[in-house]
Protein backbone atom coordinates (compact mmCIF):
# COMPACT_ATOMS: atom_id res chain seq x y z
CA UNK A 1 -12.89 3.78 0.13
CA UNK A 2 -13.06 6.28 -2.43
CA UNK A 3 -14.30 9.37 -4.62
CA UNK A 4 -15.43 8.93 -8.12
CA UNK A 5 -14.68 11.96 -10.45
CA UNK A 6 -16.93 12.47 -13.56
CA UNK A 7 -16.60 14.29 -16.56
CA UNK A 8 -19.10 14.41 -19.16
CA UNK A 9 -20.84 11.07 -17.59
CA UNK A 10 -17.44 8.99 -17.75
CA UNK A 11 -15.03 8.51 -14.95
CA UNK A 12 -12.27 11.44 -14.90
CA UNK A 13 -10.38 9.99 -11.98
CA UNK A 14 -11.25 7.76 -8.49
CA UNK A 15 -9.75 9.18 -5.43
CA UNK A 16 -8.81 7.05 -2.35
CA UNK A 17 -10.14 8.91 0.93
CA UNK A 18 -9.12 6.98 3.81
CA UNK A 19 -11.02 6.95 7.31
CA UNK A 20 -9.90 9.69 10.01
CA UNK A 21 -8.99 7.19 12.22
CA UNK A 22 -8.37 2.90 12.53
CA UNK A 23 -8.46 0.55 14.85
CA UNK A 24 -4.79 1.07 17.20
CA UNK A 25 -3.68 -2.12 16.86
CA UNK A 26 -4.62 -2.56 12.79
CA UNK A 27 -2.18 0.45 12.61
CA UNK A 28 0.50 -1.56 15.55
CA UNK A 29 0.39 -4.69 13.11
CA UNK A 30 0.77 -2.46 9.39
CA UNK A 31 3.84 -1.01 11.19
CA UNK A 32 5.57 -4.39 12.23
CA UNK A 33 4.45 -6.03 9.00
CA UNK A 34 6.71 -2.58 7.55
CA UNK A 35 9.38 -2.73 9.39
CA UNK A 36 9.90 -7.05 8.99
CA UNK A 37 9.80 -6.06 5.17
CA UNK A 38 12.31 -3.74 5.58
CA UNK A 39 14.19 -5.42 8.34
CA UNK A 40 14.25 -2.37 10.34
CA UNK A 41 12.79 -1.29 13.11
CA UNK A 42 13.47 2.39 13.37
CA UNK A 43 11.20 4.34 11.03
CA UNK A 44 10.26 7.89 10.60
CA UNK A 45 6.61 9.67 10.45
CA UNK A 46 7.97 11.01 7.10
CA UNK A 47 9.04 7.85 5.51
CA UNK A 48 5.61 6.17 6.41
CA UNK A 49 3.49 9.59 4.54
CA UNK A 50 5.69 9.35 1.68
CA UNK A 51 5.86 6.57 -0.85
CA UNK A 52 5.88 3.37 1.79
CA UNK A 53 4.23 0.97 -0.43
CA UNK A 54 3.18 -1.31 3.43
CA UNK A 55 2.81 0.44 6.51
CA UNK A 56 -0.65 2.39 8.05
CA UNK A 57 -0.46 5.35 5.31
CA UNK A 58 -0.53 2.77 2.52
CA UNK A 59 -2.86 0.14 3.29
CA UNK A 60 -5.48 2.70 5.07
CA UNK A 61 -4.93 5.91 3.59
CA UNK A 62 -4.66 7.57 7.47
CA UNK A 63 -3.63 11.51 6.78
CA UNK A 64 -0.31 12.56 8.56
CA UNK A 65 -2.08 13.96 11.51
CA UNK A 66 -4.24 11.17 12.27
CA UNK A 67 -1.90 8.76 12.41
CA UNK A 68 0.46 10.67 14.58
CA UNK A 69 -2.80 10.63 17.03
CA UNK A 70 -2.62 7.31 16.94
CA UNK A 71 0.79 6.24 16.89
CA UNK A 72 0.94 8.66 20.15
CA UNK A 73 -1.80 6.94 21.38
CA UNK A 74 -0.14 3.56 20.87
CA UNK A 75 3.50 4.97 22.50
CA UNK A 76 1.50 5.58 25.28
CA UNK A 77 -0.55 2.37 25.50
CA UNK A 78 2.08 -0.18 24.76
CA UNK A 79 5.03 1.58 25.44
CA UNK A 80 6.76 -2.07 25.45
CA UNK A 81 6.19 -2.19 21.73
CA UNK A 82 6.33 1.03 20.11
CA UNK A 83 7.97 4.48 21.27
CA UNK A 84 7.73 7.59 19.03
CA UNK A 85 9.48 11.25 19.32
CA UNK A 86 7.67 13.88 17.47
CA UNK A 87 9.33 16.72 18.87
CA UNK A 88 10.16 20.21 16.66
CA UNK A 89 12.00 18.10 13.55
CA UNK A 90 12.12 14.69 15.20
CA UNK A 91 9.44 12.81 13.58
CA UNK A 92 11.01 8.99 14.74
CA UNK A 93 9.25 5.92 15.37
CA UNK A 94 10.83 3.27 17.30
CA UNK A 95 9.59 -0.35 17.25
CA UNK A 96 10.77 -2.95 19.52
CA UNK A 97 12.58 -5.57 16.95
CA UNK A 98 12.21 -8.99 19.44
CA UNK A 99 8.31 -7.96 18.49
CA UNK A 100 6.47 -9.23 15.30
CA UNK A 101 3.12 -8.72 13.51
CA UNK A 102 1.91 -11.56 14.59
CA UNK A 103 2.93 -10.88 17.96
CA UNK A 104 0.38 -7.98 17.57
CA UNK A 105 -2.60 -10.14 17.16
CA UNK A 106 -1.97 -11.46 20.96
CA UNK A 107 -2.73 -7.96 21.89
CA UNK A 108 -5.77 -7.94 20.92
């Protein structure tokens, strides 16, 4: 998904424009497949806008408010799995590490 920019009839530049919004548990299985790579389970809403090269905000291009939408809406629909505390400067994520990715796909 993405923008093409032209300039005189040749490409200037190609955005990426990710959706508004994913399917919950594609973003519950990025996350675990994050934090296994980084063999940590405690992440931060910042960490996964910034330069995460895995994780929701890399592979789907979600903006910062859609995924916290949806990572509240996971919290609240699994709260077994994931937990998250975005309260004034909190911004924390907390995954449940005797959880995997795969583990996700029995969600579904």
């Amino acid at each position: 998904m993405g923008r093409v920019e032209l300039e005189g009839g040749s490409t200037k530049a190609v955005a990426k424009e990710g959706p508004t919004q994913m399917p919950p548990l594609a973003v519950l299985y990025a996350l675990y497949r994050y934090a296994e790579l980084l063999q940590r389970y405690d992440l931060s809403l910042s960490e996964l806008t910034g330069n995460a090269v895995e994780g929701p905000v890399a592979v789907f291009g979600l903006g910062v408010q859609d995924l916290r939408r949806c990572l509240r809406g996971l919290s609240s629909q699994y709260p077994s799995w994931i937990r998250v505390e975005f309260v004034r400067d909190l911004d924390n994520v907390f995954l449940e590490p005797s959880y995997t990715a795969t583990g996700v796909l029995s969600l579904a």
